[in-house]
PDB file of N, CA and C in Angstrom:
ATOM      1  N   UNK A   1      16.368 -14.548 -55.518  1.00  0.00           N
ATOM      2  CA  UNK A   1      16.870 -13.212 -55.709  1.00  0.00           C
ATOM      3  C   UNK A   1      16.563 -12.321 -54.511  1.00  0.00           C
ATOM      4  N   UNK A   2      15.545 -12.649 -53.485  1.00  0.00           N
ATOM      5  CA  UNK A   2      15.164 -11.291 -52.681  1.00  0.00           C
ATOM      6  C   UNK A   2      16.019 -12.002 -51.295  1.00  0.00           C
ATOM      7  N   UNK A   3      16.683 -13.228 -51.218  1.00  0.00           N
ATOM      8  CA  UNK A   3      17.229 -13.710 -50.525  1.00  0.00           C
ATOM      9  C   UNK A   3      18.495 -12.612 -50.774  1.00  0.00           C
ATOM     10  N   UNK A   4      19.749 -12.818 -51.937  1.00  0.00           N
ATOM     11  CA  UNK A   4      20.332 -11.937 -52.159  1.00  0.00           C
ATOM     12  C   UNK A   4      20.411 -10.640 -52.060  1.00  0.00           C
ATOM     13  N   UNK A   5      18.947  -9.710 -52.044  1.00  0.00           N
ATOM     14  CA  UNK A   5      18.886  -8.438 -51.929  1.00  0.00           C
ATOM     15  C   UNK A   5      18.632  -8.850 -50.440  1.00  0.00           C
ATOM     16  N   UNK A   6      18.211  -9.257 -49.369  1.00  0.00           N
ATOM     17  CA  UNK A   6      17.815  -9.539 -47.727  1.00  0.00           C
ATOM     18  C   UNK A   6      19.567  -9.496 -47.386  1.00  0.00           C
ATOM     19  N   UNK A   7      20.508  -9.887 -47.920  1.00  0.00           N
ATOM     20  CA  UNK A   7      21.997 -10.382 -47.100  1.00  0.00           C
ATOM     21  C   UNK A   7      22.503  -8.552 -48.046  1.00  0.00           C
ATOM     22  N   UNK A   8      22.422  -8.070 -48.980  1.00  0.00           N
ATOM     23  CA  UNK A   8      22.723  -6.733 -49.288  1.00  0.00           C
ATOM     24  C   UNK A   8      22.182  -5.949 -48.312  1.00  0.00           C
ATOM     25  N   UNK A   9      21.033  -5.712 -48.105  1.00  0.00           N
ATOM     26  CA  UNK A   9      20.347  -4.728 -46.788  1.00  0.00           C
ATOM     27  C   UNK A   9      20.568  -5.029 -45.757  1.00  0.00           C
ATOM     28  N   UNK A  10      20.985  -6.351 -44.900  1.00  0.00           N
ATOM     29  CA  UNK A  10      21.659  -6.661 -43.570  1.00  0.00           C
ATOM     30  C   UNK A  10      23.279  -6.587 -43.450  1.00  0.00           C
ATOM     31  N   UNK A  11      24.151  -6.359 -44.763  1.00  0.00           N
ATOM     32  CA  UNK A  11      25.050  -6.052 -44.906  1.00  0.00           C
ATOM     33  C   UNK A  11      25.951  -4.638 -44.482  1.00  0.00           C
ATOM     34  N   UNK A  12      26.906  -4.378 -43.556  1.00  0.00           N
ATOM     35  CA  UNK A  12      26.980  -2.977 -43.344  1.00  0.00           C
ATOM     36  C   UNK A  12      27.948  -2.524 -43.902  1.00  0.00           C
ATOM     37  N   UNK A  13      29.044  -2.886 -45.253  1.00  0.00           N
ATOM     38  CA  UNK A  13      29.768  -2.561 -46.067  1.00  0.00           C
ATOM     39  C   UNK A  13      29.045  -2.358 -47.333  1.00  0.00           C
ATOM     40  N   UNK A  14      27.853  -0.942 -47.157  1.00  0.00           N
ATOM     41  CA  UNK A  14      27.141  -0.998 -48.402  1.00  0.00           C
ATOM     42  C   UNK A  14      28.267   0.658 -49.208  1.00  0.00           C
ATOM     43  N   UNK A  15      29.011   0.766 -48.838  1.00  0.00           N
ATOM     44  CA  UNK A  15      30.002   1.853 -49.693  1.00  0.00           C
ATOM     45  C   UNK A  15      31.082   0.998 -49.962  1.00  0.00           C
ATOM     46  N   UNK A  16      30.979   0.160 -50.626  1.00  0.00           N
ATOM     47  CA  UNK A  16      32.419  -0.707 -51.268  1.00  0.00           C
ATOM     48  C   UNK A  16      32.946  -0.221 -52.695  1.00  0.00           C
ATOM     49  N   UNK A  17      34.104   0.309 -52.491  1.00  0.00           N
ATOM     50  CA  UNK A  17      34.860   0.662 -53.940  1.00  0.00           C
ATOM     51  C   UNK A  17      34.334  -0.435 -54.708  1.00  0.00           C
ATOM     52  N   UNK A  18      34.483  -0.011 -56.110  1.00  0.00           N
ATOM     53  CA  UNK A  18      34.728  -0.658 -57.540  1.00  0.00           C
ATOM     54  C   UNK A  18      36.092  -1.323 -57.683  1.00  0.00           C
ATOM     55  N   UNK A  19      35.388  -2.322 -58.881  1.00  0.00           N
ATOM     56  CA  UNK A  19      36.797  -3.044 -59.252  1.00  0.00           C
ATOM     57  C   UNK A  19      37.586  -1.917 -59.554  1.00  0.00           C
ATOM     58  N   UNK A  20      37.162  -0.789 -60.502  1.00  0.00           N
ATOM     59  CA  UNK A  20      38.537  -0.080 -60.910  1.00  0.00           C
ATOM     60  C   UNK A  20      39.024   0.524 -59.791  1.00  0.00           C
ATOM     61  N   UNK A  21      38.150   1.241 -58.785  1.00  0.00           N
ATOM     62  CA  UNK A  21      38.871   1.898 -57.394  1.00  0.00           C
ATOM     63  C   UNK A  21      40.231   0.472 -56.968  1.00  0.00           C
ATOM     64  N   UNK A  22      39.578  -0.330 -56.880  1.00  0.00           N
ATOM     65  CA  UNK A  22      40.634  -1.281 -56.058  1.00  0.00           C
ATOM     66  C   UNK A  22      42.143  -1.387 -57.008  1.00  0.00           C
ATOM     67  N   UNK A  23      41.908  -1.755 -58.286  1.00  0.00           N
ATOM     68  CA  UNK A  23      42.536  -2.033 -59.307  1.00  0.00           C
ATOM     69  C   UNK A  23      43.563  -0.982 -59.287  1.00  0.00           C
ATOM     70  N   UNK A  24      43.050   0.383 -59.337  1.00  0.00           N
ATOM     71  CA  UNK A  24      44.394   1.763 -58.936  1.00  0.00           C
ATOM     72  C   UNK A  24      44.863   1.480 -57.858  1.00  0.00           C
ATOM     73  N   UNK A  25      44.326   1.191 -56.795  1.00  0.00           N
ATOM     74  CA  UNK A  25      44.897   0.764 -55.377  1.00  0.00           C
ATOM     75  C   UNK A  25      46.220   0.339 -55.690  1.00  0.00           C
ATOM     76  N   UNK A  26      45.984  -1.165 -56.518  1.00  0.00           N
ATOM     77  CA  UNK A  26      47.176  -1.660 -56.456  1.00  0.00           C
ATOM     78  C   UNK A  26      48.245  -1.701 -57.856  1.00  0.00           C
ATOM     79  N   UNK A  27      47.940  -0.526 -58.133  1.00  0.00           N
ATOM     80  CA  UNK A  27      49.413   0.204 -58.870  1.00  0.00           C
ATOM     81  C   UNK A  27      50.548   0.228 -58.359  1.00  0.00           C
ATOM     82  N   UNK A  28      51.733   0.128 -59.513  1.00  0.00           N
ATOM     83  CA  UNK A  28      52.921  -0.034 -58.452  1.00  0.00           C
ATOM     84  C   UNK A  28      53.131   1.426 -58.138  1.00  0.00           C
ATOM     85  N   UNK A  29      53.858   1.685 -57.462  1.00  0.00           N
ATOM     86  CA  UNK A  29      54.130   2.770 -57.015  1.00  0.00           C
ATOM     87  C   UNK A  29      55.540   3.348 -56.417  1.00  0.00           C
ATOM     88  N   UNK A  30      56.682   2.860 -56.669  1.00  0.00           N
ATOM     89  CA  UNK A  30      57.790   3.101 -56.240  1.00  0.00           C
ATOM     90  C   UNK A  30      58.031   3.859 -55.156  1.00  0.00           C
ATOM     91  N   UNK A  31      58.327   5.117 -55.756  1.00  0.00           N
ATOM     92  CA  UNK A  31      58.176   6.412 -55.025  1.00  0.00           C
ATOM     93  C   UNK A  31      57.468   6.521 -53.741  1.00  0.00           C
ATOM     94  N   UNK A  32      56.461   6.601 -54.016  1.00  0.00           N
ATOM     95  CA  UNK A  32      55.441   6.355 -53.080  1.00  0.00           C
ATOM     96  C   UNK A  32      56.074   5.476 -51.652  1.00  0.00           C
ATOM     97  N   UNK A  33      55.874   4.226 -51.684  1.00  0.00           N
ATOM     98  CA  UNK A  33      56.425   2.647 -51.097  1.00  0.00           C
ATOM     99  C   UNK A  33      57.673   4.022 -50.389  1.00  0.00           C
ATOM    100  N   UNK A  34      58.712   3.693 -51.125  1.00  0.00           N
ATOM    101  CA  UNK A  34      59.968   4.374 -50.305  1.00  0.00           C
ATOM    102  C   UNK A  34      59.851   5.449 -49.416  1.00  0.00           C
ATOM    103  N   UNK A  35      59.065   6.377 -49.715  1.00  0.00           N
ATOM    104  CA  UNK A  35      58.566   7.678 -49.087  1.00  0.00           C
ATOM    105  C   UNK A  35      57.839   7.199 -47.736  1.00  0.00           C
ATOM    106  N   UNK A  36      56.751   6.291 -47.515  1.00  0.00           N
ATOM    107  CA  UNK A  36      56.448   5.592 -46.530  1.00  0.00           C
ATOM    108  C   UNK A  36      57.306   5.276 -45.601  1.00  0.00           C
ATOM    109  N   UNK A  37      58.175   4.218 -46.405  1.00  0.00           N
ATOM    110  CA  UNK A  37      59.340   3.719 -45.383  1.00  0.00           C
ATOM    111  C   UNK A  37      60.207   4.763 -44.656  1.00  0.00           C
ATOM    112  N   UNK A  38      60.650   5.519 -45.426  1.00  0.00           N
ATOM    113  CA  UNK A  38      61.505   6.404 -45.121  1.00  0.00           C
ATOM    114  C   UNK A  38      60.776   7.268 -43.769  1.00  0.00           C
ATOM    115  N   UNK A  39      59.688   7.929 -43.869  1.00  0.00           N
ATOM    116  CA  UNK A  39      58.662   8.061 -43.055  1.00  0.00           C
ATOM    117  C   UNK A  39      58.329   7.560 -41.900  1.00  0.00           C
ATOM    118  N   UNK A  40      58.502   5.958 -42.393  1.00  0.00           N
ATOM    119  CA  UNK A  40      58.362   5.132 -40.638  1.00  0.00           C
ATOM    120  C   UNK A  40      59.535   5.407 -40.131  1.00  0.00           C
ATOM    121  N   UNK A  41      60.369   5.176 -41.028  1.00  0.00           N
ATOM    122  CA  UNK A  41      62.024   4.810 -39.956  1.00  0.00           C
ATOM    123  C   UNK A  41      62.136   6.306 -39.404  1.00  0.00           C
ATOM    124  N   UNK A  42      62.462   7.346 -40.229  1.00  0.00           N
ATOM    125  CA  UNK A  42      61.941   8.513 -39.839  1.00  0.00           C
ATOM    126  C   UNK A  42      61.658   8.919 -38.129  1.00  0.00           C
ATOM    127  N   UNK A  43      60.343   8.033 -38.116  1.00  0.00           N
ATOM    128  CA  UNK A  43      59.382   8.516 -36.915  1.00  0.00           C
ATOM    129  C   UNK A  43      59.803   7.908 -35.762  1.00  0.00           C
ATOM    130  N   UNK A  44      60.446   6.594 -36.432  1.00  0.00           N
ATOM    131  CA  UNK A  44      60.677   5.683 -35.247  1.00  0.00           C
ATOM    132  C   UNK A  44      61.878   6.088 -34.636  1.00  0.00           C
ATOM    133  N   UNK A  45      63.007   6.797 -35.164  1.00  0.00           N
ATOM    134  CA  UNK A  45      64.591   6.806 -35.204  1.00  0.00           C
ATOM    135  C   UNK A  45      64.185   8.201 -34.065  1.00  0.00           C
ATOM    136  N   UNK A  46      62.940   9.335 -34.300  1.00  0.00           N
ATOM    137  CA  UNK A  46      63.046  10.863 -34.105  1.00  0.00           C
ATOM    138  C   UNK A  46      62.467  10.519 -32.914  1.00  0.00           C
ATOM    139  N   UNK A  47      61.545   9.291 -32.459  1.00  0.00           N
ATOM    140  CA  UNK A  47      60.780   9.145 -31.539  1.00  0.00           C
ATOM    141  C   UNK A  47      61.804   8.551 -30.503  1.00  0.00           C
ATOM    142  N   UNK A  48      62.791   8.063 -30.650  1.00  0.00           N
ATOM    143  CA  UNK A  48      63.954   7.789 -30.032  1.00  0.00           C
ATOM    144  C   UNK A  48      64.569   8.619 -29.370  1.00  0.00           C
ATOM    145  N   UNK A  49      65.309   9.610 -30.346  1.00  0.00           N
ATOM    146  CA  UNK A  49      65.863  10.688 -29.902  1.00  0.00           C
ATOM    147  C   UNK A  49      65.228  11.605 -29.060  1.00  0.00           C
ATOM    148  N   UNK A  50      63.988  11.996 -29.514  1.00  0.00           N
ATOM    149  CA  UNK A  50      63.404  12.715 -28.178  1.00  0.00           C
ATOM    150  C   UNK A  50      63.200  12.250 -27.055  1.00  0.00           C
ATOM    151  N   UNK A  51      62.834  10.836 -26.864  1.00  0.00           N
ATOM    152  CA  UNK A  51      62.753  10.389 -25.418  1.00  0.00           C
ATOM    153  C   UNK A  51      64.443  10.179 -24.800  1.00  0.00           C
ATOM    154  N   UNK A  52      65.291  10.125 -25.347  1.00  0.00           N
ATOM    155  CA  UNK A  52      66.575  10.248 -24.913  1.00  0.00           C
ATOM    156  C   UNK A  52      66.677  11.824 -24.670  1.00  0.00           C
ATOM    157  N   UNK A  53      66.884  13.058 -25.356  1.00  0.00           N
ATOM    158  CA  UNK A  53      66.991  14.023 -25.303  1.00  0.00           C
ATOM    159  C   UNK A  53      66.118  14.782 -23.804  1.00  0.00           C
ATOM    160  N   UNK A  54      64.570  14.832 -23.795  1.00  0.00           N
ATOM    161  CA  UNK A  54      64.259  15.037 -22.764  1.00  0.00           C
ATOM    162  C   UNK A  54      64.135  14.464 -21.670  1.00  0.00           C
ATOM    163  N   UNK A  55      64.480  13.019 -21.533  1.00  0.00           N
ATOM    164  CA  UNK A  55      64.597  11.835 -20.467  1.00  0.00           C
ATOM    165  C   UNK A  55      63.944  12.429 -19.578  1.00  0.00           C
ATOM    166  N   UNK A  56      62.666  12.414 -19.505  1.00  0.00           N
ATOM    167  CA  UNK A  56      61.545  11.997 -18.910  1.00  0.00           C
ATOM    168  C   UNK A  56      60.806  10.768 -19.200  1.00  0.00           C
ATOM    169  N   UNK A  57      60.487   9.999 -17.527  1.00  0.00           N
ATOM    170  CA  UNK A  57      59.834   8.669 -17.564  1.00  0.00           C
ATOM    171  C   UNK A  57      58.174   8.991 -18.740  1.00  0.00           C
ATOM    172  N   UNK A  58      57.388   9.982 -18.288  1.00  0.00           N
ATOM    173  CA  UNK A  58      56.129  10.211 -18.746  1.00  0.00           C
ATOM    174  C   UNK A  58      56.719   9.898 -20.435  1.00  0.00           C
ATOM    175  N   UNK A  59      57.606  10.966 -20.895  1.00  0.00           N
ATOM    176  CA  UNK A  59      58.055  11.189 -22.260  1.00  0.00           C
ATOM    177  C   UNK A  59      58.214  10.119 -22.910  1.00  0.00           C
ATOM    178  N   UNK A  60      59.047   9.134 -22.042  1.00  0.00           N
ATOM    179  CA  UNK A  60      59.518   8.005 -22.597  1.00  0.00           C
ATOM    180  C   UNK A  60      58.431   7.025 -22.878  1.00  0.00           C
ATOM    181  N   UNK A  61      57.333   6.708 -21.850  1.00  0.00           N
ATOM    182  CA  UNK A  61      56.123   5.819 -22.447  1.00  0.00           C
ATOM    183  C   UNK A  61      55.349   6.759 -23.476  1.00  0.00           C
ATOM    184  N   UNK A  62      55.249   7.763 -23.780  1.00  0.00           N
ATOM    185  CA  UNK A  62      54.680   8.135 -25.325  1.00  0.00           C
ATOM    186  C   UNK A  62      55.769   7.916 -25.972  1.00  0.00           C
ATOM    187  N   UNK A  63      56.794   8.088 -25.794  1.00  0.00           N
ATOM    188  CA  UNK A  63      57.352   7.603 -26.953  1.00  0.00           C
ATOM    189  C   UNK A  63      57.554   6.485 -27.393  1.00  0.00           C
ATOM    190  N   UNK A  64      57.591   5.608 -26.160  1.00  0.00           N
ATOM    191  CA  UNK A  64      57.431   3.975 -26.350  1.00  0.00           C
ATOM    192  C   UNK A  64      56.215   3.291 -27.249  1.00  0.00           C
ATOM    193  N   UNK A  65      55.303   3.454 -26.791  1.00  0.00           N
ATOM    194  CA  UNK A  65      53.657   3.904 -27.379  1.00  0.00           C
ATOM    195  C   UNK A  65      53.659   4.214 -28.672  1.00  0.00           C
ATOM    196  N   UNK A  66      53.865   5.338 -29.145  1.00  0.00           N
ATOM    197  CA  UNK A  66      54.359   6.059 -30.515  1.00  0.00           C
ATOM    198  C   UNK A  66      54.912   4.696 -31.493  1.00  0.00           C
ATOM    199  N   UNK A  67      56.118   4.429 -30.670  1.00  0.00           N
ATOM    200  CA  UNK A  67      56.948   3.466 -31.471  1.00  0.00           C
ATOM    201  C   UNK A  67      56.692   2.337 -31.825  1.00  0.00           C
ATOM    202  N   UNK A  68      55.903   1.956 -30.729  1.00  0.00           N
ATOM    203  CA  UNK A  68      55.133   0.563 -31.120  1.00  0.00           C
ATOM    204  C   UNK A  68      53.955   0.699 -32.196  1.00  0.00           C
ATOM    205  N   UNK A  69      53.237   1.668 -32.215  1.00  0.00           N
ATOM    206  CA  UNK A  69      52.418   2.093 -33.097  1.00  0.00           C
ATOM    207  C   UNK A  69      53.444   2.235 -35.015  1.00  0.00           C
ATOM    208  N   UNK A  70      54.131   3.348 -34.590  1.00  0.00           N
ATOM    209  CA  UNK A  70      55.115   2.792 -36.116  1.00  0.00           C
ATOM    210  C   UNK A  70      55.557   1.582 -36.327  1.00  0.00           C
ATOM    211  N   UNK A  71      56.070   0.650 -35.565  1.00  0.00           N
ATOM    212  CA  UNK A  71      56.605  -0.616 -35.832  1.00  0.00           C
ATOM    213  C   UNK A  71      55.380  -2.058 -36.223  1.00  0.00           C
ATOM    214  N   UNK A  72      54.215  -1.746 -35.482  1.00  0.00           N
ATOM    215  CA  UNK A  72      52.995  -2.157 -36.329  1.00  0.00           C
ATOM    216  C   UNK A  72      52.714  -2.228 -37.357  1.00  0.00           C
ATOM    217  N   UNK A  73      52.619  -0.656 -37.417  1.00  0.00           N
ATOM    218  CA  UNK A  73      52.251  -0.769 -39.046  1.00  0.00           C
ATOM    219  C   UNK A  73      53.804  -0.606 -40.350  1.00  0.00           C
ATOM    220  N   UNK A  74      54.593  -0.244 -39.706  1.00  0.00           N
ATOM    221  CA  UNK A  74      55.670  -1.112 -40.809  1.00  0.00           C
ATOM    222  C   UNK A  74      55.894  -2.142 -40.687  1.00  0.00           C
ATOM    223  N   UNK A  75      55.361  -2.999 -40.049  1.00  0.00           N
ATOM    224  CA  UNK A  75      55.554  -4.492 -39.899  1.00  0.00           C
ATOM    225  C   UNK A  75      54.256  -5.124 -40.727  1.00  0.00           C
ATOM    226  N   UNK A  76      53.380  -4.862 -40.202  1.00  0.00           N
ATOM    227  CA  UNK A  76      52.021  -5.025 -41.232  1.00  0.00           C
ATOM    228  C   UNK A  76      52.273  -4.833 -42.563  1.00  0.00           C
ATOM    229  N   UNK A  77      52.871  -3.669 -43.197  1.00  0.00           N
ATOM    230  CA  UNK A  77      52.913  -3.263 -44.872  1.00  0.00           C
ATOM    231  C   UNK A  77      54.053  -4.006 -44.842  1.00  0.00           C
ATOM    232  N   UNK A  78      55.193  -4.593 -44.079  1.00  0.00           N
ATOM    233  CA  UNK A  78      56.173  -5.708 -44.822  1.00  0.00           C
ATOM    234  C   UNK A  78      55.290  -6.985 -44.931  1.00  0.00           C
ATOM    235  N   UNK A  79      54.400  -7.382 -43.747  1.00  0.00           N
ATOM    236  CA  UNK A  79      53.542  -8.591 -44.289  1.00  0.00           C
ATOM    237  C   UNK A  79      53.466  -8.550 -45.569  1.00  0.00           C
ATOM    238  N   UNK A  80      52.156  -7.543 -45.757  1.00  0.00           N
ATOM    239  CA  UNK A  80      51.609  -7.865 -47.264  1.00  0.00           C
ATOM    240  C   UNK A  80      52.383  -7.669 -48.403  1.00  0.00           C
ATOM    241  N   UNK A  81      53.264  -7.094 -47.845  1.00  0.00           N
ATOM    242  CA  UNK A  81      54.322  -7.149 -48.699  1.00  0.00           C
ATOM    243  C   UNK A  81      55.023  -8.456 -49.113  1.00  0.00           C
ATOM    244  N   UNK A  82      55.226  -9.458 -48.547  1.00  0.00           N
ATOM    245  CA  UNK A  82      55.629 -10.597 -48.158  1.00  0.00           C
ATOM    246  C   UNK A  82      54.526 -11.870 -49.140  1.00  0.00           C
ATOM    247  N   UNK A  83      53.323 -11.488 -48.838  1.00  0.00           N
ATOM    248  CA  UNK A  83      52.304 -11.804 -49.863  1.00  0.00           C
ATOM    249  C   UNK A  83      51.902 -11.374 -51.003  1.00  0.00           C
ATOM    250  N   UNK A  84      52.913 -10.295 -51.468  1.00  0.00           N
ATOM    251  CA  UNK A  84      52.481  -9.554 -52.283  1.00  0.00           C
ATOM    252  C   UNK A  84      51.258  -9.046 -53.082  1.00  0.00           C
ATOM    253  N   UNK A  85      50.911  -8.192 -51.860  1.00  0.00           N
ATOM    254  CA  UNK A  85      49.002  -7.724 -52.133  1.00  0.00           C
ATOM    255  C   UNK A  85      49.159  -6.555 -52.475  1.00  0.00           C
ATOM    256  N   UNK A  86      49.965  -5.960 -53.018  1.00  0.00           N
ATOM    257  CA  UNK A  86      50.913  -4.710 -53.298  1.00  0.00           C
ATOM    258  C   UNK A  86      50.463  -4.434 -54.951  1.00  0.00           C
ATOM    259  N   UNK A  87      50.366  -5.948 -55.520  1.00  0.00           N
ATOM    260  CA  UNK A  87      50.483  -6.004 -56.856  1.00  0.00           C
ATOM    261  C   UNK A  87      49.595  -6.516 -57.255  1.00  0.00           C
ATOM    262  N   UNK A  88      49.383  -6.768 -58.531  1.00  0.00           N
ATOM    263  CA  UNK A  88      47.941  -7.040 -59.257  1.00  0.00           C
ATOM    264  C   UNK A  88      47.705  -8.690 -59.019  1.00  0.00           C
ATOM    265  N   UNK A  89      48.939  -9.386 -59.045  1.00  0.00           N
ATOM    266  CA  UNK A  89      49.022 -10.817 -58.953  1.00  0.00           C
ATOM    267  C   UNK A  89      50.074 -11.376 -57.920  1.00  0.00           C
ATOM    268  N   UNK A  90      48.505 -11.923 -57.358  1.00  0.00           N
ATOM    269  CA  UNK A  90      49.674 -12.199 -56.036  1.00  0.00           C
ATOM    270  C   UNK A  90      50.715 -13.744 -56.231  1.00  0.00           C
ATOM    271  N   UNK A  91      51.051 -14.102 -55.704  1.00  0.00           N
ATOM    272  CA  UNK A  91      52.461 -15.290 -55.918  1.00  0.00           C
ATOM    273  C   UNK A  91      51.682 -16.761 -55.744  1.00  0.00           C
ATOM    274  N   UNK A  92      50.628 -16.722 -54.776  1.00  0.00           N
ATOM    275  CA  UNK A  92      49.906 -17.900 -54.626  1.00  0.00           C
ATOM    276  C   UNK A  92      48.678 -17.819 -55.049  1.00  0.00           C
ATOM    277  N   UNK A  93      48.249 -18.524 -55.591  1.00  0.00           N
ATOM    278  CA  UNK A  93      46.828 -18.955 -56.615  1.00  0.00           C
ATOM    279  C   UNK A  93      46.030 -19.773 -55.623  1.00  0.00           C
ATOM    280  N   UNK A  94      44.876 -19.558 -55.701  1.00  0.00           N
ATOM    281  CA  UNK A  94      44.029 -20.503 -55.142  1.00  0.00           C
ATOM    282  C   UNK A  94      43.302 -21.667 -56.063  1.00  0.00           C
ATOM    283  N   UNK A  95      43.640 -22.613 -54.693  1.00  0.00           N
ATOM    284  CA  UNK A  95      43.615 -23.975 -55.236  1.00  0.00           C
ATOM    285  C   UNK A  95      41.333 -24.397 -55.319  1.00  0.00           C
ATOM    286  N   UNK A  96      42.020 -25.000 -56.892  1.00  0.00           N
ATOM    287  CA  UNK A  96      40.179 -25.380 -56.985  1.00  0.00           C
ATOM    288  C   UNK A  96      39.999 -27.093 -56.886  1.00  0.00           C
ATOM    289  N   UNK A  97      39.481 -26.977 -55.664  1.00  0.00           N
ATOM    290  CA  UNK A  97      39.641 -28.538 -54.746  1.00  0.00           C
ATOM    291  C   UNK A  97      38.829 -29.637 -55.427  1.00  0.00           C
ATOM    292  N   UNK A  98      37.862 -28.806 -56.083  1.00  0.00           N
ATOM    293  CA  UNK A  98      36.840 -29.896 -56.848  1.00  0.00           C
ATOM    294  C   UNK A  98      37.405 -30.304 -57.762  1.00  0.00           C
ATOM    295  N   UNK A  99      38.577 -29.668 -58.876  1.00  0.00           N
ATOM    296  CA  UNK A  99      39.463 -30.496 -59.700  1.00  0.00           C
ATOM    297  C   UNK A  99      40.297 -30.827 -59.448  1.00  0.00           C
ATOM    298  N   UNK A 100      40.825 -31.043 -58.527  1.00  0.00           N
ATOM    299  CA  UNK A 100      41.964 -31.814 -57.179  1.00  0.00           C
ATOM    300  C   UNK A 100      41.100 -33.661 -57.379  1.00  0.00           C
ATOM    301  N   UNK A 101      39.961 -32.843 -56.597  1.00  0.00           N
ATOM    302  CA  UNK A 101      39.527 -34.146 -56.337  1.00  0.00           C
ATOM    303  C   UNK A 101      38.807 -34.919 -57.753  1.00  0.00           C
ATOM    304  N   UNK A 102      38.523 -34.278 -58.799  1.00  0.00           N
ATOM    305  CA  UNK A 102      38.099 -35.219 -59.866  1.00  0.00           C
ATOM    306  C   UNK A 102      39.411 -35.838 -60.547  1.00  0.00           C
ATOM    307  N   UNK A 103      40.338 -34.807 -60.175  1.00  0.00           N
ATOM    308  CA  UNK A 103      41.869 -35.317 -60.723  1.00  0.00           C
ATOM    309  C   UNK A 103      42.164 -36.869 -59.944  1.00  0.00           C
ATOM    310  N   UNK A 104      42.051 -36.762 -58.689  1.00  0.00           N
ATOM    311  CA  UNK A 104      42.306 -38.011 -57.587  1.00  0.00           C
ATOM    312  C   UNK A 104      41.362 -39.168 -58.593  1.00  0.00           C
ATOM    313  N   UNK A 105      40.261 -38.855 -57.952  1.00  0.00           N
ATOM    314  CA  UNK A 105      39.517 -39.837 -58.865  1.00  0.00           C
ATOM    315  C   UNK A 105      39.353 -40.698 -59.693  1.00  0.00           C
ATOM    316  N   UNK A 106      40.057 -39.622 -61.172  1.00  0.00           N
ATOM    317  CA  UNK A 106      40.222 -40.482 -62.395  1.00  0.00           C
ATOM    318  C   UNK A 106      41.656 -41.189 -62.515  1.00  0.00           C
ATOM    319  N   UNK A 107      42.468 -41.235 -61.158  1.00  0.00           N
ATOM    320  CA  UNK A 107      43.884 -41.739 -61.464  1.00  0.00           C
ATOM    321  C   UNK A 107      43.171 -43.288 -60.405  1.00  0.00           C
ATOM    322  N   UNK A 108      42.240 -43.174 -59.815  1.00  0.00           N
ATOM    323  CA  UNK A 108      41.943 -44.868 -59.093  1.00  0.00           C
ATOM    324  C   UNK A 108      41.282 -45.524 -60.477  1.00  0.00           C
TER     325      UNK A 108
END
C-alpha cells in the first residue's frame, strides 16, 4: 500500500476529474459539435479572406499560421471523432488476451 501512495505523490496529475466530471464530458451534444464546426470553418474561410483582401506577405504568414492552427484542431476533433471518444461507448472494445489465450488452449 505505501508503494501505491509513493507512485500517487511522484505523480504530477494529482487534480484529475471524477468519473462523473468525465462522464458529462462525454454527453452528446449536438448543438454544441455544430457550433464548433461552424466556428472552425468560420475562422478558416475569414482567415482567407483577409490575407487576400490586405495582400500583404507579413499578413499572409499569420494567416497561414492561424490556418494551420484551425485545421489541426478540426482535424484532431474529426479523429476522435472517427473513434468515437465523443460518446460514452466507443466502437472498439478491448481485447482480454488472457481469454484469447485460454480460449487457444482449450481448442489443442
Amino acid at each position: 500500500m505505501t508503494e501505491v501512495n509513493h507512485l500517487r505523490e511522484a505523480c504530477p496529475n494529482t487534480n484529475l476529474p471524477s468519473a462523473a466530471e468525465i462522464a458529462k464530458l462525454r454527453e452528446w451534444k449536438p448543438r454544441l459539435y455544430i457550433a464548433y464546426s461552424v466556428l472552425n470553418i468560420g475562422a478558416f474561410v475569414g482567415l482567407a479572406w483577409i490575407g487576400a483582401v490586405l495582400d500583404q506577405p507579413l499578413v499572409y504568414c499569420v494567416c497561414w499560421l492561424s490556418q494551420s492552427a484551425v485545421l489541426i484542431g478540426f482535424s484532431n476533433a474529426a479523429h476522435e471523432c472517427t473513434h468515437d471518444l465523443f460518446t460514452a461507448v466507443g466502437k472498439v472494445e478491448p481485447v482480454d488476451r488472457q481469454s484469447m489465450d485460454d480460449a487457444a488452449l482449450t481448442e489443442l
